[in-house]
N, C-alpha and C. Protein backbone atom coordinates (compact mmCIF):
# COMPACT_ATOMS: atom_id res chain seq x y z
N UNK A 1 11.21 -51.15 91.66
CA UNK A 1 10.62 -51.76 90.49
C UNK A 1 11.48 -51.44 89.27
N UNK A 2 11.83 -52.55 88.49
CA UNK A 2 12.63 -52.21 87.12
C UNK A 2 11.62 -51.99 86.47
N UNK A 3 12.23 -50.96 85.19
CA UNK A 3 11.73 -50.82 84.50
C UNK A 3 12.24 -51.20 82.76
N UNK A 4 11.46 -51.88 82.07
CA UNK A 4 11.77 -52.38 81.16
C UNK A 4 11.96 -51.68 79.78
N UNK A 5 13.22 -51.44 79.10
CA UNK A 5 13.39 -50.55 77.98
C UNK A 5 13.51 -51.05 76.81
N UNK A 6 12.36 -50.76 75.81
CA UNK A 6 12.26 -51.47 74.39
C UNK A 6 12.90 -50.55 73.19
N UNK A 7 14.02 -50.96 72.71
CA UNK A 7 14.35 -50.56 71.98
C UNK A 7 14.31 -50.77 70.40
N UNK A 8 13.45 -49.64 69.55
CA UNK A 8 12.27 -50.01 68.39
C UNK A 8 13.18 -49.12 67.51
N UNK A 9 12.41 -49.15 66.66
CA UNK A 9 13.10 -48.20 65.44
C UNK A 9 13.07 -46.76 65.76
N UNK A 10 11.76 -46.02 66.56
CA UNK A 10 11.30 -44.94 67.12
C UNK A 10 12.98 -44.78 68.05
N UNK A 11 13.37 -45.85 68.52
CA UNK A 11 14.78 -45.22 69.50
C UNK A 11 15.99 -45.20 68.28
N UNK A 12 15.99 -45.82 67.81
CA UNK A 12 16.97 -45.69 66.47
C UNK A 12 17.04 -44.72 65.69
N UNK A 13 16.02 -44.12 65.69
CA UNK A 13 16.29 -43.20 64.58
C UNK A 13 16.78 -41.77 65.89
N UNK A 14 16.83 -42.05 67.23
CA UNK A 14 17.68 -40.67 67.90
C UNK A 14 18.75 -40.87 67.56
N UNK A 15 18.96 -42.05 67.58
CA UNK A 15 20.78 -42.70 67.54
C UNK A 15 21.20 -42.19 66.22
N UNK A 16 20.41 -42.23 65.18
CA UNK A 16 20.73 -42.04 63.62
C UNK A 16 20.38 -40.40 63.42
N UNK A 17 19.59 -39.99 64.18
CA UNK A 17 19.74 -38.08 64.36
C UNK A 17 21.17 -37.91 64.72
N UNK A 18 21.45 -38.28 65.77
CA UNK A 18 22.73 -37.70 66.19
C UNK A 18 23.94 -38.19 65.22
N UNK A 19 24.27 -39.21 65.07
CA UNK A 19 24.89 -39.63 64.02
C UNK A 19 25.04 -38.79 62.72
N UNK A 20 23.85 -38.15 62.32
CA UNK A 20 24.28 -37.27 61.28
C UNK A 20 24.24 -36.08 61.44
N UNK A 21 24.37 -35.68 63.02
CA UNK A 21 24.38 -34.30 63.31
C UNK A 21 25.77 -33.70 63.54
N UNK A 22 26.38 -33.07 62.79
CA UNK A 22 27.73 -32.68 62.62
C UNK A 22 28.12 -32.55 64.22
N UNK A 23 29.31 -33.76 64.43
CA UNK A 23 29.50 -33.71 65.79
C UNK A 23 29.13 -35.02 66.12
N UNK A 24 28.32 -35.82 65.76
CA UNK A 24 28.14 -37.04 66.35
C UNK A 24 28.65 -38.26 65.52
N UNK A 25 29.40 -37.93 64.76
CA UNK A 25 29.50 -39.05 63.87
C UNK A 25 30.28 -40.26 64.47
N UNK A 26 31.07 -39.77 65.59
CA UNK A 26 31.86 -41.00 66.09
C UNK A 26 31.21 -41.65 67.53
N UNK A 27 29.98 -41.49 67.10
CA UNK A 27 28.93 -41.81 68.52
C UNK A 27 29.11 -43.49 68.59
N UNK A 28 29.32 -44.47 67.70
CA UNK A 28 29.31 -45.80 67.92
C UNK A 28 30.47 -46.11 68.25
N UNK A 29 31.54 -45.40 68.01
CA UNK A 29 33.47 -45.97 68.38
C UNK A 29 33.31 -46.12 69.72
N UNK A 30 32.37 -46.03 70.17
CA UNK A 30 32.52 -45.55 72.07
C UNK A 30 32.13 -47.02 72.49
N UNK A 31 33.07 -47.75 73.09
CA UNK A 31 32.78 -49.41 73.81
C UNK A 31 32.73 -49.00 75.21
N UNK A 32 32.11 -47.92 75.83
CA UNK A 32 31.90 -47.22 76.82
C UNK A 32 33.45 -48.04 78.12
N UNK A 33 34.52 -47.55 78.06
CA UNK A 33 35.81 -47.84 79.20
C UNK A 33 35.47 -47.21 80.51
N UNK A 34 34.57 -45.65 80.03
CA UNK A 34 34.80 -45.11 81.16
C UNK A 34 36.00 -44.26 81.33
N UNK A 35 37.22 -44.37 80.25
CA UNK A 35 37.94 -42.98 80.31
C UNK A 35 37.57 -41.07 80.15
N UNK A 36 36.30 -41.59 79.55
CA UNK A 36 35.86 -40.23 79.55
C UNK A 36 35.26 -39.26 81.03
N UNK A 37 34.77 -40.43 81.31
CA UNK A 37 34.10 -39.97 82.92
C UNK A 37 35.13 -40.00 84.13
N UNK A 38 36.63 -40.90 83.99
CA UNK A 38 37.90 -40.71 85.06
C UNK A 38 38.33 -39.31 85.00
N UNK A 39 38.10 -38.80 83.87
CA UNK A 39 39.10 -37.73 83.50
C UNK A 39 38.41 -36.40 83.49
N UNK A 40 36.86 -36.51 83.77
CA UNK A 40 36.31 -35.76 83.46
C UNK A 40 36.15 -34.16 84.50
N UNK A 41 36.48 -32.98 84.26
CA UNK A 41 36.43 -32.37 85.66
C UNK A 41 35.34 -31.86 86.12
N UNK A 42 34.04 -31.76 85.03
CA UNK A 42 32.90 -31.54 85.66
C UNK A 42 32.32 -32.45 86.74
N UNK A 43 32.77 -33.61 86.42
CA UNK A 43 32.34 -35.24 87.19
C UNK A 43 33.18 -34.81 88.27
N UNK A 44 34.38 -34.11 89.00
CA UNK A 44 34.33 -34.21 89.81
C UNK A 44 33.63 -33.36 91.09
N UNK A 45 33.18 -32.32 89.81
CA UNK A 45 32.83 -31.17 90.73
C UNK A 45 30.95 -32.10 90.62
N UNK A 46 30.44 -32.34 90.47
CA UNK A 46 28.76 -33.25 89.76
C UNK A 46 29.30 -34.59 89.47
N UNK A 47 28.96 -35.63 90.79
CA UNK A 47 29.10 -36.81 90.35
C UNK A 47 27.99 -37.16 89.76
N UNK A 48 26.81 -36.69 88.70
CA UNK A 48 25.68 -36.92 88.49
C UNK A 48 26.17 -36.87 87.15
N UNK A 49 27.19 -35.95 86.51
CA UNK A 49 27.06 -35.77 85.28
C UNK A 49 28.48 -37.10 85.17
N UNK A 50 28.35 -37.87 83.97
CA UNK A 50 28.88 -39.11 83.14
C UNK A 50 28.46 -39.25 81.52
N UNK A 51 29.76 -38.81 81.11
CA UNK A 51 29.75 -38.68 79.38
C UNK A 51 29.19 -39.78 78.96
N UNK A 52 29.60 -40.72 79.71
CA UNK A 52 29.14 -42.65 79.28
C UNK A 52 27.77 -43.08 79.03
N UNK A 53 27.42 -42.11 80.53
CA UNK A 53 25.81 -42.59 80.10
C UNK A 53 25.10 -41.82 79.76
N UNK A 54 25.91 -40.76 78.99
CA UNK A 54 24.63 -39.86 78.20
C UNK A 54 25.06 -40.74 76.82
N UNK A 55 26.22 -41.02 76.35
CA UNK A 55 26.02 -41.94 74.89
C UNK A 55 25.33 -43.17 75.42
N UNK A 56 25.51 -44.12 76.42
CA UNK A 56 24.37 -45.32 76.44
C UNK A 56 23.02 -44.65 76.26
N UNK A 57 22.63 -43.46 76.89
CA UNK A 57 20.91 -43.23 76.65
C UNK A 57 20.48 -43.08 75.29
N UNK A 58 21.83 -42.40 74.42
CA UNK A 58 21.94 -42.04 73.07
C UNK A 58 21.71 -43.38 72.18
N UNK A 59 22.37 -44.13 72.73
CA UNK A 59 21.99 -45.41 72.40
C UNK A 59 21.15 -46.59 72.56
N UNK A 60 20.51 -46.05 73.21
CA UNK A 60 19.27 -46.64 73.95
C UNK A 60 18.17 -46.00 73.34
N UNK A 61 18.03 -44.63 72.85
CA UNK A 61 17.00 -44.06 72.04
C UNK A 61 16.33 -42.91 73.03
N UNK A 62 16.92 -42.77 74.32
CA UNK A 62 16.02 -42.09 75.56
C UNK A 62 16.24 -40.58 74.80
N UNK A 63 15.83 -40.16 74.00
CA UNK A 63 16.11 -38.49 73.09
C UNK A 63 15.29 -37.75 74.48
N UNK A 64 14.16 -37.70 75.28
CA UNK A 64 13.25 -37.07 75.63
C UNK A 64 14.48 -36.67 77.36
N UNK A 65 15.06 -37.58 77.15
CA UNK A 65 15.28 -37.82 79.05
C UNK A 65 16.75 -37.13 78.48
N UNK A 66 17.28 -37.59 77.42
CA UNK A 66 18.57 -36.63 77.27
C UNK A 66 19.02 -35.21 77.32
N UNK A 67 17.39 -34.97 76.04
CA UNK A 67 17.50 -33.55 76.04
C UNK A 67 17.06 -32.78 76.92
N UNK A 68 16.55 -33.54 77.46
CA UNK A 68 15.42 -32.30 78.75
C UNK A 68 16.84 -32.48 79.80
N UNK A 69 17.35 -33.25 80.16
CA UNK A 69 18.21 -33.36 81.27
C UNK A 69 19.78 -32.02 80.74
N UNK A 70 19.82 -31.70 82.42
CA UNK A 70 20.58 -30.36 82.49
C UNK A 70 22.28 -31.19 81.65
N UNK A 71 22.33 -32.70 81.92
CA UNK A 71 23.59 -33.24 81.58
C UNK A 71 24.44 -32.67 80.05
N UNK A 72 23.60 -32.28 79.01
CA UNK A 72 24.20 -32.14 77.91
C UNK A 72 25.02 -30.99 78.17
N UNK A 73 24.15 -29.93 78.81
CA UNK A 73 24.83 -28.43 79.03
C UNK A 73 25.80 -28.33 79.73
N UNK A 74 25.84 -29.45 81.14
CA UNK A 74 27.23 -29.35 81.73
C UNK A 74 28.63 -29.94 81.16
N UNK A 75 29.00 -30.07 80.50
CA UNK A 75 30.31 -30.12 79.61
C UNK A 75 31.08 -28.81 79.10
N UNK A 76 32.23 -28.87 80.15
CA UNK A 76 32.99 -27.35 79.67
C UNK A 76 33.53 -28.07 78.74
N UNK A 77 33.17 -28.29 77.57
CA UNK A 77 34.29 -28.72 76.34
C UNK A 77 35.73 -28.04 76.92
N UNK A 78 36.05 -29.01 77.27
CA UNK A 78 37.86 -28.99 77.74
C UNK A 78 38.83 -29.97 77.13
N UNK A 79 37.44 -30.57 76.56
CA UNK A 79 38.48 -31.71 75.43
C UNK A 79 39.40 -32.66 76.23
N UNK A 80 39.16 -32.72 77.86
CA UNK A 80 39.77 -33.79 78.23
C UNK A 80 39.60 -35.18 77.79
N UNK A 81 38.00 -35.58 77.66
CA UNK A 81 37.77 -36.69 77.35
C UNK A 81 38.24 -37.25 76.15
N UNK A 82 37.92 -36.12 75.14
CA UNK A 82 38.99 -36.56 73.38
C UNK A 82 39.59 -36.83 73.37
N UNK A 83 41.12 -35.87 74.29
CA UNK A 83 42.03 -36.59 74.30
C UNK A 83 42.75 -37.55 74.58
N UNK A 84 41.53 -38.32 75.64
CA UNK A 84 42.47 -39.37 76.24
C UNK A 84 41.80 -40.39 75.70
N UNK A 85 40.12 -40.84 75.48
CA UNK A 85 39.53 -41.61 74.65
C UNK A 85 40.37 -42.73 73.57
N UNK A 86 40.21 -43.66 74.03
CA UNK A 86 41.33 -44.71 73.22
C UNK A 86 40.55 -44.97 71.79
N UNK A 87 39.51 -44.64 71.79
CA UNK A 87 38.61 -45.18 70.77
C UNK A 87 38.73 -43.71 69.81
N UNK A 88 38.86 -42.40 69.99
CA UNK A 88 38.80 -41.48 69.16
C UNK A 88 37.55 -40.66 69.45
N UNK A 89 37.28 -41.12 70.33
CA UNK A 89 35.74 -40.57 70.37
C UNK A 89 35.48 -39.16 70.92
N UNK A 90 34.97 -38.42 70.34
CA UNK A 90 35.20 -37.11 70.55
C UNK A 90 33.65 -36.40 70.91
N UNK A 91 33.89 -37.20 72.60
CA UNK A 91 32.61 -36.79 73.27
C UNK A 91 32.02 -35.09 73.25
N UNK A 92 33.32 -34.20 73.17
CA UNK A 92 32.81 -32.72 73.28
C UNK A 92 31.60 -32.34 71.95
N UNK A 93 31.99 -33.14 71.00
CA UNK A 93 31.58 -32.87 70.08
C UNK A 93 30.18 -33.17 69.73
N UNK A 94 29.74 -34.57 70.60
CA UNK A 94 28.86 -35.35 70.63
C UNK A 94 27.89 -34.65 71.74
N UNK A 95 28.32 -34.20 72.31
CA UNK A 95 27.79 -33.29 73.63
C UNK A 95 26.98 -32.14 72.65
N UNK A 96 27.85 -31.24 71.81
CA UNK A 96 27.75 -30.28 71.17
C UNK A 96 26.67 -30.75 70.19
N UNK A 97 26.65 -31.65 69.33
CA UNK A 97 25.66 -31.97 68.31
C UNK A 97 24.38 -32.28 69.22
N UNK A 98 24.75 -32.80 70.27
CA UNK A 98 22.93 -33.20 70.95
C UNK A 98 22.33 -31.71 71.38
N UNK A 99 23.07 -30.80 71.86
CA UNK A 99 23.13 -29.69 72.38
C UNK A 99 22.40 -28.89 71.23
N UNK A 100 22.37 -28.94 70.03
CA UNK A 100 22.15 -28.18 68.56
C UNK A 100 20.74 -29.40 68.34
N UNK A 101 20.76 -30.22 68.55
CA UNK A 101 19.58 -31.25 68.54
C UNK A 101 18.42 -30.73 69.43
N UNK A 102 18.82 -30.35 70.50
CA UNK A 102 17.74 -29.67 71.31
C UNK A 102 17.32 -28.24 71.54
N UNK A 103 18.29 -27.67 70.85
CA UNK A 103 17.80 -26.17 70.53
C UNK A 103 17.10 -26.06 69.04
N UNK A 104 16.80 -27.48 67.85
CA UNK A 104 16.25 -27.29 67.37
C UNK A 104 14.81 -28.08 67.63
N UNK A 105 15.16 -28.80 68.84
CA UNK A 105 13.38 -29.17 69.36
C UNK A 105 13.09 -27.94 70.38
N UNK A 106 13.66 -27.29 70.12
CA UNK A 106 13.29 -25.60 71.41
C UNK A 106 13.45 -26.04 72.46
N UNK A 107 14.45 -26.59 72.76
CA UNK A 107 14.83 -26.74 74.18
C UNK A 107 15.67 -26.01 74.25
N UNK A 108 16.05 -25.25 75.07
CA UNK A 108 17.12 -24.38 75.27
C UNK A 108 17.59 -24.06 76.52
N UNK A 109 18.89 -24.58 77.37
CA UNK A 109 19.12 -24.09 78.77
C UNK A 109 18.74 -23.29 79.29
N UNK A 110 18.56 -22.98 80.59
CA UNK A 110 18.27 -21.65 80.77
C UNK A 110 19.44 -20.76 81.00
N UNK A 111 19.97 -21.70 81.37
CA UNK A 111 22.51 -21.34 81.47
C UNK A 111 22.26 -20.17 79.97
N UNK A 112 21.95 -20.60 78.99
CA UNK A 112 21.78 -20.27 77.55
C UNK A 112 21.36 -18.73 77.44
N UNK A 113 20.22 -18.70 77.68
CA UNK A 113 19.39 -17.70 77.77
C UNK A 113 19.42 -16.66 78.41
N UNK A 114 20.56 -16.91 79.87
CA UNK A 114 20.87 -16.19 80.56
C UNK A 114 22.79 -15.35 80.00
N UNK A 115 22.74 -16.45 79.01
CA UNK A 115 24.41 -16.20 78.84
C UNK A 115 24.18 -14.82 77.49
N UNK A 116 23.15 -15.59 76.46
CA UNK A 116 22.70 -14.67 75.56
C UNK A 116 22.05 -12.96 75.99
N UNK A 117 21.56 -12.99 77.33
CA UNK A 117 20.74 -11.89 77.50
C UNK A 117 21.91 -10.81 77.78
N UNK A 118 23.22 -11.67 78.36
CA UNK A 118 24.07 -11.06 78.92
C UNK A 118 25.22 -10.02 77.87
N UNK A 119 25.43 -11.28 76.73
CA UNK A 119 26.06 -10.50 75.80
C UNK A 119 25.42 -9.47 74.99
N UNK A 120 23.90 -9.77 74.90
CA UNK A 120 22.80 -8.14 74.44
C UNK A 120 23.03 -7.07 75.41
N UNK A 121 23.23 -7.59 76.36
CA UNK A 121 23.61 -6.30 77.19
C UNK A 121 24.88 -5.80 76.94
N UNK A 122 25.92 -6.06 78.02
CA UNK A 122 27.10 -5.93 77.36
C UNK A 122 28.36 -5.98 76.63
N UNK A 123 27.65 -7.10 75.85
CA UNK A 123 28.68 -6.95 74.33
C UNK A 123 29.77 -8.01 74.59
N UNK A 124 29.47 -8.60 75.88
CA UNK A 124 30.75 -10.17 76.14
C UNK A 124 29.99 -10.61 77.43
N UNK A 125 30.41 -11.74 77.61
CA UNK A 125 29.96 -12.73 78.77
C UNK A 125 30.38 -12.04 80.13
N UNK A 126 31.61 -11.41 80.32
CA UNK A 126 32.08 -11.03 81.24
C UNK A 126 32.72 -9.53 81.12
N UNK A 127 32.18 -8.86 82.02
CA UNK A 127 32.65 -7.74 82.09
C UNK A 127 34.27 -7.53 82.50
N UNK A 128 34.27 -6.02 81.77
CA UNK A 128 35.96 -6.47 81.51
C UNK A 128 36.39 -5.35 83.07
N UNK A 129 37.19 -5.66 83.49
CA UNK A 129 37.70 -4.74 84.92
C UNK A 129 38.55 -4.08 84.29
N UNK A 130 39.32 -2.93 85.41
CA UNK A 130 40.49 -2.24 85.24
C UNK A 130 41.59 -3.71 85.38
N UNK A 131 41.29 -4.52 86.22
CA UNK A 131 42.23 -5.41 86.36
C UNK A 131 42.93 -6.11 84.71
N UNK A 132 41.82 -6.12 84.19
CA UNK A 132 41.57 -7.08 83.00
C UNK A 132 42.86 -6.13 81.74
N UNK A 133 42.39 -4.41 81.77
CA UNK A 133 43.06 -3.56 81.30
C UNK A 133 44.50 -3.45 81.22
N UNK A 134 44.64 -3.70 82.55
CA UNK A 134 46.15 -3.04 83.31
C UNK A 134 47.13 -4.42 82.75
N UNK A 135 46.31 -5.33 82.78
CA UNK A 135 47.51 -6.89 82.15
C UNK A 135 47.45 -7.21 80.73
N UNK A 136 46.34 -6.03 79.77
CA UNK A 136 46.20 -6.15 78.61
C UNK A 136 47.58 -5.08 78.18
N UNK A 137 47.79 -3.97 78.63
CA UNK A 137 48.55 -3.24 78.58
C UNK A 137 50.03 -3.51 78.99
N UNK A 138 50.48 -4.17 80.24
CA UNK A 138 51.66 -5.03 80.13
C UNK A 138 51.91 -5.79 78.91
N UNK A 139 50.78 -6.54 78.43
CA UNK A 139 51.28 -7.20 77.29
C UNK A 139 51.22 -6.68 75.69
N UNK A 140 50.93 -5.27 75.96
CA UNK A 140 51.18 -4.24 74.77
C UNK A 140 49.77 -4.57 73.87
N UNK A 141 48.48 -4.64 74.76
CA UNK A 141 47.23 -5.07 73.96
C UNK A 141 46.66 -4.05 74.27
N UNK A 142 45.52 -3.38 73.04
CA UNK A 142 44.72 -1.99 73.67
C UNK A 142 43.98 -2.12 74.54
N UNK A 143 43.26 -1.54 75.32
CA UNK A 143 42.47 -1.53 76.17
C UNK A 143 41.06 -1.72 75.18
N UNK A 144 40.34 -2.56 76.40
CA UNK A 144 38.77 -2.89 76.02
C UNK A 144 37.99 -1.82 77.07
N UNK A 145 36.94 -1.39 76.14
CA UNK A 145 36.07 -0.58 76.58
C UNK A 145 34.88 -1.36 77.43
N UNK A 146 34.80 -0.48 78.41
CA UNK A 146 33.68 -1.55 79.49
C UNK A 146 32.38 -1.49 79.04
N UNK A 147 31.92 -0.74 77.97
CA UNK A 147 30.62 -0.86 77.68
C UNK A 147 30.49 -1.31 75.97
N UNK A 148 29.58 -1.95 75.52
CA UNK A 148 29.89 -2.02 73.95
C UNK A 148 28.63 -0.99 73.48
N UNK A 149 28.40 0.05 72.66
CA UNK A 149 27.22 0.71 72.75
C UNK A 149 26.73 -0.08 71.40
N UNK A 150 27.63 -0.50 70.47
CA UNK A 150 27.44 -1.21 69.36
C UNK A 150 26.40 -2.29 69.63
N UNK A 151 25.99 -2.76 70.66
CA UNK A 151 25.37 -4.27 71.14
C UNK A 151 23.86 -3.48 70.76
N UNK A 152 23.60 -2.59 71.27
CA UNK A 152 21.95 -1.37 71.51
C UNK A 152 21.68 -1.28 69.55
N UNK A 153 22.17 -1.14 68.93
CA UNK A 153 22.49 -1.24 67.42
C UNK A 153 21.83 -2.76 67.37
N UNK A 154 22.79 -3.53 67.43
CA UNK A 154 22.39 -4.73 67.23
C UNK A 154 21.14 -5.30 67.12
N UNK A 155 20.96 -5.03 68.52
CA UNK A 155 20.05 -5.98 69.44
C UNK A 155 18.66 -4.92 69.00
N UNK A 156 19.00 -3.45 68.44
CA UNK A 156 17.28 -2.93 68.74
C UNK A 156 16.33 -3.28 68.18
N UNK A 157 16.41 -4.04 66.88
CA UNK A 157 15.07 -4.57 66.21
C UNK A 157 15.29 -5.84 66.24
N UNK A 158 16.31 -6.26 66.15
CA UNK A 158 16.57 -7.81 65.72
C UNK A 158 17.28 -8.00 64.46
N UNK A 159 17.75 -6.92 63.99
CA UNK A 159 18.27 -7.21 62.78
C UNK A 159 19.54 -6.55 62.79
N UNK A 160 20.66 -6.42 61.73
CA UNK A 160 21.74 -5.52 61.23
C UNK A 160 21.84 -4.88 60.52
N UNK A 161 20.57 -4.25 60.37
CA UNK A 161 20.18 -3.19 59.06
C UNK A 161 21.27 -1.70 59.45
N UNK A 162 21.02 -1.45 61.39
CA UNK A 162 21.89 -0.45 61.56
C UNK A 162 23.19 -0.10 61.30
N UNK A 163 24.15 -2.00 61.37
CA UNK A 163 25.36 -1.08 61.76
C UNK A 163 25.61 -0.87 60.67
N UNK A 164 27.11 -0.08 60.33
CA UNK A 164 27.78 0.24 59.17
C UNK A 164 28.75 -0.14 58.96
């Protein structure tokens, strides 16, 4: 069964959110080619995710099915698509402004939440190895400490009243 999509002012004004959400401004240059989605390397690893048709939904007004959908979050901004985009269109960015669109309707990944809990803990996304050390030091860089105690400061009330 099709389903029939009316597009009202209620869908226009997502199109005109994003549009003035720093990052979306070049949301209409897009005559959708499809260079963004050839080139794309998340698309090859997720043939589900397509830059194309998250701006057609954008343009279509679907705000509810965009933001709730995992698609915005999967974009390693790698800037492949920018750069090859004949139109200028600078999907990472557009990705990024819907992304800030839905963390201010409290939507928030859970990728997110899990990435944030991580750096309260220890002080970077990824823990640093001896490996990490030993090639910082070939290249005459100091060594990083594997724990940050500074993060426990941070993070204990919610504020930066502690550090100094």
């Amino acid at each position: 069964m099709t389903q029939t999509l009316k597009i009202n002012k209620q869908a226009l004004k997502f199109r005109d959110e994003v549009l003035s959400t720093p990052g979306g401004e070049h949301l209409l240059k897009c005559y959708a080619c499809g260079t963004c989605v050839a080139g794309c390397p998340v698309r090859e690893v997720d043939e589900r995710y397509n830059p194309r048709r998250i701006i057609h939904m954008v343009l279509l007004g679907m705000k509810e099915e965009v933001l709730k959908s995992d698609f915005i979050w999967l974009c390693s901004t790698c800037y492949t698509c920018s750069e090859r985009c004949p139109q200028g269109v600078h999907i990472t960015t557009i990705m990024r402004a819907l992304k800030n669109i839905a963390v201010r309707e409290g939507i928030i990944h859970p990728s997110f939440t899990m990435q944030a809990q991580t750096i309260r803990k220890q002080g970077k996304l990824y823990q640093i190895e001896d490996f990490d050390n030993k090639k910082r030091a070939r290249m005459g860089l100091p060594e990083l400490e594997k724990d940050n105690p500074d993060m426990d400061i941070l993070f204990n009330d919610g504020t930066l009243k502690d550090i100094h």
